[in-house]
N, C-alpha and C. Protein backbone atom coordinates (compact mmCIF):
# COMPACT_ATOMS: atom_id res chain seq x y z
N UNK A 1 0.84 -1.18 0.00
CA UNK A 1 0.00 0.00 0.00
C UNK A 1 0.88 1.24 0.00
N UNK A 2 0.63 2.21 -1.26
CA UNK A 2 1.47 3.32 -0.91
C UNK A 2 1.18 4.39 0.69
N UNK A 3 1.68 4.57 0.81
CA UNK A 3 1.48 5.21 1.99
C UNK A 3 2.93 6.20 2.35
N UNK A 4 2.67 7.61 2.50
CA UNK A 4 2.86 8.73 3.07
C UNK A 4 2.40 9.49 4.45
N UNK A 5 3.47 9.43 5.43
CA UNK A 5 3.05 9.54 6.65
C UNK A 5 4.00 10.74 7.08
N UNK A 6 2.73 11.76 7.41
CA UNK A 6 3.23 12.90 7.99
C UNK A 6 3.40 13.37 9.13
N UNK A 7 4.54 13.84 9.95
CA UNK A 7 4.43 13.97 11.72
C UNK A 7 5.12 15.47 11.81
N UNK A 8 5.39 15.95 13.08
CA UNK A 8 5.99 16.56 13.39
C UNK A 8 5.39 18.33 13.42
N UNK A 9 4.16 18.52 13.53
CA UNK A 9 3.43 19.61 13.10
C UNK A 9 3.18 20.19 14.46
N UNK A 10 2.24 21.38 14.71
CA UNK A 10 1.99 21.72 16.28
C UNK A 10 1.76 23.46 16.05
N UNK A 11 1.58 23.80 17.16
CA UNK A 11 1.12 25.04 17.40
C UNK A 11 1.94 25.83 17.86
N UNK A 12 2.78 26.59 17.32
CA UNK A 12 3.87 27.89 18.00
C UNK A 12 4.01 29.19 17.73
N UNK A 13 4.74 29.68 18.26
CA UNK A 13 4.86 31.23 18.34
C UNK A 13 5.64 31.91 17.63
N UNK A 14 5.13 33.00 16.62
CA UNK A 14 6.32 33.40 15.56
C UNK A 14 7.73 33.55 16.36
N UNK A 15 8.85 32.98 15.09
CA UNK A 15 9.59 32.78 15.24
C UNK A 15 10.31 31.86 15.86
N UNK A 16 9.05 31.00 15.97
CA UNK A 16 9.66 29.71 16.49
C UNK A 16 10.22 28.43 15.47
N UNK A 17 10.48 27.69 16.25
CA UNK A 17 10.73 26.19 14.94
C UNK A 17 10.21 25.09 15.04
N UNK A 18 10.19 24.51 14.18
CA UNK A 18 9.60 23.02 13.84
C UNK A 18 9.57 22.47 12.67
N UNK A 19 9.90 21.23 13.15
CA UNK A 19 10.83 19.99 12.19
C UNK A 19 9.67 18.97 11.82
N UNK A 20 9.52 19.26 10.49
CA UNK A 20 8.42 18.20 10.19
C UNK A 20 8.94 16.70 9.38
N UNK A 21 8.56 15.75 9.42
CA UNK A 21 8.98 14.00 8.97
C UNK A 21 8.17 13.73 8.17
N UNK A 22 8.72 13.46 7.25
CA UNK A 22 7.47 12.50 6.12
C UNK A 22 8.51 11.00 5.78
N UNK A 23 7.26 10.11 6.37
CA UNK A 23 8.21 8.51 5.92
C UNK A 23 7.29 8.24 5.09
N UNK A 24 8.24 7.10 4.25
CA UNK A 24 7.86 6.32 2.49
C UNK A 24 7.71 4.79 3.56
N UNK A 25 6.68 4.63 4.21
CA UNK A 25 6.75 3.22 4.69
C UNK A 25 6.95 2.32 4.09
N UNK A 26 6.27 2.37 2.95
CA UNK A 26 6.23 1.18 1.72
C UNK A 26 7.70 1.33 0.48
N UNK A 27 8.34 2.14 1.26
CA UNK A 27 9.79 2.14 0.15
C UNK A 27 8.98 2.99 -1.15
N UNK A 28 7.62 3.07 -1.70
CA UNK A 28 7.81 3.46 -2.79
C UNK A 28 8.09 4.21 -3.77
N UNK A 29 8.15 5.18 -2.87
CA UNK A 29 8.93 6.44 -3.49
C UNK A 29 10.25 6.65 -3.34
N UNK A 30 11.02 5.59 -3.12
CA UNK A 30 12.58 5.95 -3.50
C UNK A 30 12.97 6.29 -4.62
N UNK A 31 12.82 6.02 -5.52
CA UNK A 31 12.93 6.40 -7.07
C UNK A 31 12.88 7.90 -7.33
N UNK A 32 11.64 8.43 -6.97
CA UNK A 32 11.18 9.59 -6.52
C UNK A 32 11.85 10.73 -6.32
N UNK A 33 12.10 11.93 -6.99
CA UNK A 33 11.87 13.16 -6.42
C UNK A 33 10.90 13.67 -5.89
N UNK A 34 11.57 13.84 -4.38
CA UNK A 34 10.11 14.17 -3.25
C UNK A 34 10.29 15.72 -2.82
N UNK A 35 8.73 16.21 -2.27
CA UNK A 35 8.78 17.55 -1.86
C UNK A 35 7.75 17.56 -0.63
N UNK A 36 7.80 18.63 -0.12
CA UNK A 36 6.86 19.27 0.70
C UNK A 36 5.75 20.51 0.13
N UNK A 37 4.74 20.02 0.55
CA UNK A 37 3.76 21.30 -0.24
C UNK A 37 2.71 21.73 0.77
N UNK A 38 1.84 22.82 1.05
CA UNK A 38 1.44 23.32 2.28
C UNK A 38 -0.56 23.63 1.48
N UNK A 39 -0.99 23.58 2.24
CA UNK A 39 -2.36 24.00 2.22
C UNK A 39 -2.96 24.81 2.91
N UNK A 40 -3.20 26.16 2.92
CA UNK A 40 -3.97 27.11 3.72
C UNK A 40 -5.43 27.31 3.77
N UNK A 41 -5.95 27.12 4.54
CA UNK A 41 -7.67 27.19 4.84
C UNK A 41 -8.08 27.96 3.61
N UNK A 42 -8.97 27.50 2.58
CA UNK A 42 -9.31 28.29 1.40
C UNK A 42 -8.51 28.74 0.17
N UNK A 43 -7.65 27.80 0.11
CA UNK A 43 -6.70 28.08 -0.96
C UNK A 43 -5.68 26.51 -1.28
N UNK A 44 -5.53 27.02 -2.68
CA UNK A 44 -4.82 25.92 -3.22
C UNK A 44 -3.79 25.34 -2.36
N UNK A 45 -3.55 24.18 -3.04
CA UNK A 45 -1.96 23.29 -1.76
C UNK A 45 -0.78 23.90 -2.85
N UNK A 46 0.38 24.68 -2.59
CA UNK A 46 1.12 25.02 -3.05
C UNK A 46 2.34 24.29 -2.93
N UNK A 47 3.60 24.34 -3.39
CA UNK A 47 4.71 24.10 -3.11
C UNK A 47 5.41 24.52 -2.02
N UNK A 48 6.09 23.80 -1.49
CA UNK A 48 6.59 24.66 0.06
C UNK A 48 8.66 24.48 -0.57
N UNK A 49 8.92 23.14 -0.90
CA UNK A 49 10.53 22.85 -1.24
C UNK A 49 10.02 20.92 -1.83
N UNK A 50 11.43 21.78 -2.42
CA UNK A 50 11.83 20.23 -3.43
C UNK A 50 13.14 19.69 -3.41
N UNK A 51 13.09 18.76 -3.28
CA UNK A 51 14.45 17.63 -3.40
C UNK A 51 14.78 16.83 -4.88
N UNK A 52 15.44 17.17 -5.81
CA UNK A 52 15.64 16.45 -7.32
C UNK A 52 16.56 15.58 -6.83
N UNK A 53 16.63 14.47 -7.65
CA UNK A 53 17.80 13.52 -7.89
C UNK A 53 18.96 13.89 -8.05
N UNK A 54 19.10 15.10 -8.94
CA UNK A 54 20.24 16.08 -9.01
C UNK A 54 20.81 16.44 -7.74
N UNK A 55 20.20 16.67 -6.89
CA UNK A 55 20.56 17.05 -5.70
C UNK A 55 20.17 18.78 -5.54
N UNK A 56 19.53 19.13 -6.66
CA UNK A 56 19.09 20.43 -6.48
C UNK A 56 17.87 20.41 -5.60
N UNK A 57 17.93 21.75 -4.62
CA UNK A 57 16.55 21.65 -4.05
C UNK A 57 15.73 23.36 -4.31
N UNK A 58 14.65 22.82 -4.56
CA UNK A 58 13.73 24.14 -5.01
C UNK A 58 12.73 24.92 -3.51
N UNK A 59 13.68 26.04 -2.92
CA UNK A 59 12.72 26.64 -2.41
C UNK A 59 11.22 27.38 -2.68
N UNK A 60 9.95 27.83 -2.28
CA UNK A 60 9.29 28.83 -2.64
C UNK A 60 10.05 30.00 -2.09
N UNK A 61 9.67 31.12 -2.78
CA UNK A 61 11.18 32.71 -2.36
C UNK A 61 10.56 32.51 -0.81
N UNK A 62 8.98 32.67 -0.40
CA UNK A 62 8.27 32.93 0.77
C UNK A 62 9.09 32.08 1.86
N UNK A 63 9.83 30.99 2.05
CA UNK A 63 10.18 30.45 3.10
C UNK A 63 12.15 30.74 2.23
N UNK A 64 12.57 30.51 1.49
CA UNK A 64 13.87 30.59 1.00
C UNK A 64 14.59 31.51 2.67
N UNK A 65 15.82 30.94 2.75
CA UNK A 65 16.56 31.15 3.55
C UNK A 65 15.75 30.63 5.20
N UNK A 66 14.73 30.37 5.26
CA UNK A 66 14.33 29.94 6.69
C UNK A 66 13.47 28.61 6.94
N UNK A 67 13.49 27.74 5.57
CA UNK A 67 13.64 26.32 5.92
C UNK A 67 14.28 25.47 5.08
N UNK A 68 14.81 24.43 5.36
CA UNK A 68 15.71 23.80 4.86
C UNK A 68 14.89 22.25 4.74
N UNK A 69 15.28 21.46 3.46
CA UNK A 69 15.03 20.42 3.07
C UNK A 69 16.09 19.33 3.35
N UNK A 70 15.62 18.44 3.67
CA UNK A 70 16.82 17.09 3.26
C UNK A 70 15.94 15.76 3.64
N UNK A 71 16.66 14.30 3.03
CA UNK A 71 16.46 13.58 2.84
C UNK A 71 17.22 12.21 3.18
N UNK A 72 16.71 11.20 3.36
CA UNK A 72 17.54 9.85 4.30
C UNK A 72 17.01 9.13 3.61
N UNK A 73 17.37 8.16 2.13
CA UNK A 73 16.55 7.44 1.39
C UNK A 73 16.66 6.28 1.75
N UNK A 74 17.90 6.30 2.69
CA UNK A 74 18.05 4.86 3.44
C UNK A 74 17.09 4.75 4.35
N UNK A 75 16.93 5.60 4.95
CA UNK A 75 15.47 5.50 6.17
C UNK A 75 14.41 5.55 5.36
N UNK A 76 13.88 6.27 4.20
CA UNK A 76 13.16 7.00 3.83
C UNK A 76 12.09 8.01 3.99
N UNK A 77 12.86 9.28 4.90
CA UNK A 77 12.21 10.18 5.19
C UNK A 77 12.63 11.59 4.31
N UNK A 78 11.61 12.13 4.53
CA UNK A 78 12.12 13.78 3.93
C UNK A 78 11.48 14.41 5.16
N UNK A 79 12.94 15.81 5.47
CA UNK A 79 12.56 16.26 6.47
C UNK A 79 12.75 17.68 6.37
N UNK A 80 11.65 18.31 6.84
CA UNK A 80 11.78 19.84 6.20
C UNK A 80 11.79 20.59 7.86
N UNK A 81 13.03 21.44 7.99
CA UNK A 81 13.52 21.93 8.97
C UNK A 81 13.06 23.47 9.13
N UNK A 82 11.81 23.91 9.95
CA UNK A 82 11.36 25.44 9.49
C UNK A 82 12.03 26.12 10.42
N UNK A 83 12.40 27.16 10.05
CA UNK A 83 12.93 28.19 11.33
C UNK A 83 12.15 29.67 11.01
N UNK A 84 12.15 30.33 12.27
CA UNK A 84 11.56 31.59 12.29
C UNK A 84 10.05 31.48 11.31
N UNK A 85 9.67 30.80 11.73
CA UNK A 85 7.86 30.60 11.56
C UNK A 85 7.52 31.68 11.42
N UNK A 86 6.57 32.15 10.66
CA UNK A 86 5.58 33.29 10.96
C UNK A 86 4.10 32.83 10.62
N UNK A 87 3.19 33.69 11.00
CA UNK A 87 1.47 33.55 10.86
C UNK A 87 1.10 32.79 9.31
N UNK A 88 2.07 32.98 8.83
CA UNK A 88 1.25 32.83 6.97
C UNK A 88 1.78 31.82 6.91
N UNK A 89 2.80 31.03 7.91
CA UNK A 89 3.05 29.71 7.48
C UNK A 89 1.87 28.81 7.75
N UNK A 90 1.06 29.11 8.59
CA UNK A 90 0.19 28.40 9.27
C UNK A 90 -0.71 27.25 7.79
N UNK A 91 -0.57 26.32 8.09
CA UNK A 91 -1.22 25.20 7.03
C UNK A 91 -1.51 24.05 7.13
N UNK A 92 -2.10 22.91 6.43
CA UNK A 92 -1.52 21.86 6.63
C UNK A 92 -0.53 21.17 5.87
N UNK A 93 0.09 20.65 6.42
CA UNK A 93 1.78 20.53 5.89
C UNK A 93 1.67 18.98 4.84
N UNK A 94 1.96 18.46 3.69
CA UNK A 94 1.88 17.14 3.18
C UNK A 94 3.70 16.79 2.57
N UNK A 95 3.92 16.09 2.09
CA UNK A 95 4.82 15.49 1.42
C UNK A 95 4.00 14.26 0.01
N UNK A 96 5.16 14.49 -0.87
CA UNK A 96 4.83 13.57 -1.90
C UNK A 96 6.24 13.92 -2.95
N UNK A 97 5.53 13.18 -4.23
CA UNK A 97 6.60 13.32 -5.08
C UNK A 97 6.83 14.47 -5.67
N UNK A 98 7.51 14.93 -6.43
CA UNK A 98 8.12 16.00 -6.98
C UNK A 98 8.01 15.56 -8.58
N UNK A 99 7.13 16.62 -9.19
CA UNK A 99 5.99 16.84 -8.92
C UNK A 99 4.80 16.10 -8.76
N UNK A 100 3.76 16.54 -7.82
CA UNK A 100 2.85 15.69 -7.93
C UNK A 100 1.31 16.21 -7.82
N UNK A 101 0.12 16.37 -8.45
CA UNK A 101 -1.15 16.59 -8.82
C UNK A 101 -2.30 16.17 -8.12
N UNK A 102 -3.32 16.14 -8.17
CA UNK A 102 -4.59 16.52 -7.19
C UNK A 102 -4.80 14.93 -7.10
N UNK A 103 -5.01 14.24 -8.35
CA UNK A 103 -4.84 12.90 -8.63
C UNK A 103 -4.17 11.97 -7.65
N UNK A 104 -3.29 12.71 -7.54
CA UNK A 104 -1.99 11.44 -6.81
C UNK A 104 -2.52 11.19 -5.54
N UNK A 105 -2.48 9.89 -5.04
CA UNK A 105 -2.31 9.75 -3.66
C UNK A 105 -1.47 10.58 -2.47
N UNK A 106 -2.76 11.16 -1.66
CA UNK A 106 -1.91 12.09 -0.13
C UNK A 106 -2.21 11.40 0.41
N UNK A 107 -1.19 11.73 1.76
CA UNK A 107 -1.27 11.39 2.72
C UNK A 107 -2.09 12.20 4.06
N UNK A 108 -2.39 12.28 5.19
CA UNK A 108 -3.18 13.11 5.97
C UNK A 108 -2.49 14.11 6.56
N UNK A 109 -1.54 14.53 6.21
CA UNK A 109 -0.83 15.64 6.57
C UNK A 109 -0.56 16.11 8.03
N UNK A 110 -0.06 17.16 8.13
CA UNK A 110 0.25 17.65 9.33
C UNK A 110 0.08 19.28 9.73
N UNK A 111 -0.75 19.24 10.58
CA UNK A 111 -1.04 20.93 11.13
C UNK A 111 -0.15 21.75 11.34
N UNK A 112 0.47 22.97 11.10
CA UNK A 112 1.39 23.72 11.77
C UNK A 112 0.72 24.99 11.36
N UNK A 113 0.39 25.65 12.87
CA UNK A 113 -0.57 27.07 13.27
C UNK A 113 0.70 27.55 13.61
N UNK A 114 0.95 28.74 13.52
CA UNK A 114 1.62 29.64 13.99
C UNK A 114 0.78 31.24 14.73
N UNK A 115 1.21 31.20 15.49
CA UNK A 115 0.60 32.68 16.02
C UNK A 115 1.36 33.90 16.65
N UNK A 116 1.20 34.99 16.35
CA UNK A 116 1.57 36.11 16.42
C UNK A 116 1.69 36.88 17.87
């Protein structure tokens, strides 16, 4: 069963941090260029960062310089490292492949509120 499992989400105070986990339980996305993409109450799920095979990783400018991506394909997690949070990060947080469409199988994501 494919399966995408998201943790590490919660409720904090601008400028705070938090480290979110996405595991490939089922191995199947090793192959995969994987990303993180965010959903805000009433609005599309956007891109948040990307991990290529290349080893290039694609910030959005909106978080660029204050979260960081990386990846353990031996474990198979992708782990997106936020620092200095603010209010507009507030979403629910998913992982999947790079790129990936409305179609594709998600997983149930993860909350991260931030407040001011």
């Amino acid at each position: 069963q494919v399966q995408l499992v998201e943790s590490g989400g919660g409720s904090v105070q601008a400028g705070e941090s938090l480290n979110l986990s996405c595991v490939d339980s089922g191995g199947f996305y090793s192959g995969n260029d994987m990303a993180w993409y965010r959903q805000a109450p009433g609005k599309q799920r956007d891109l948040v960062a990307a991990l290529t095979s290349f080893g290039v990783t694609i910030y959005d400018d909106y978080v660029k310089g204050r979260f960081i991506l990386s990846r353990d394909k031996a474990k198979g997690t992708l782990t997106l490292q936020m620092n200095n949070l603010k209010p507009e990060d507030t979403a629910v947080y998913y992982c999947n492949k790079y790129p990936a469409f409305k179609y594709n199988d998600w997983g149930q994501g993860t909350q991260v509120t931030v407040s001011s």
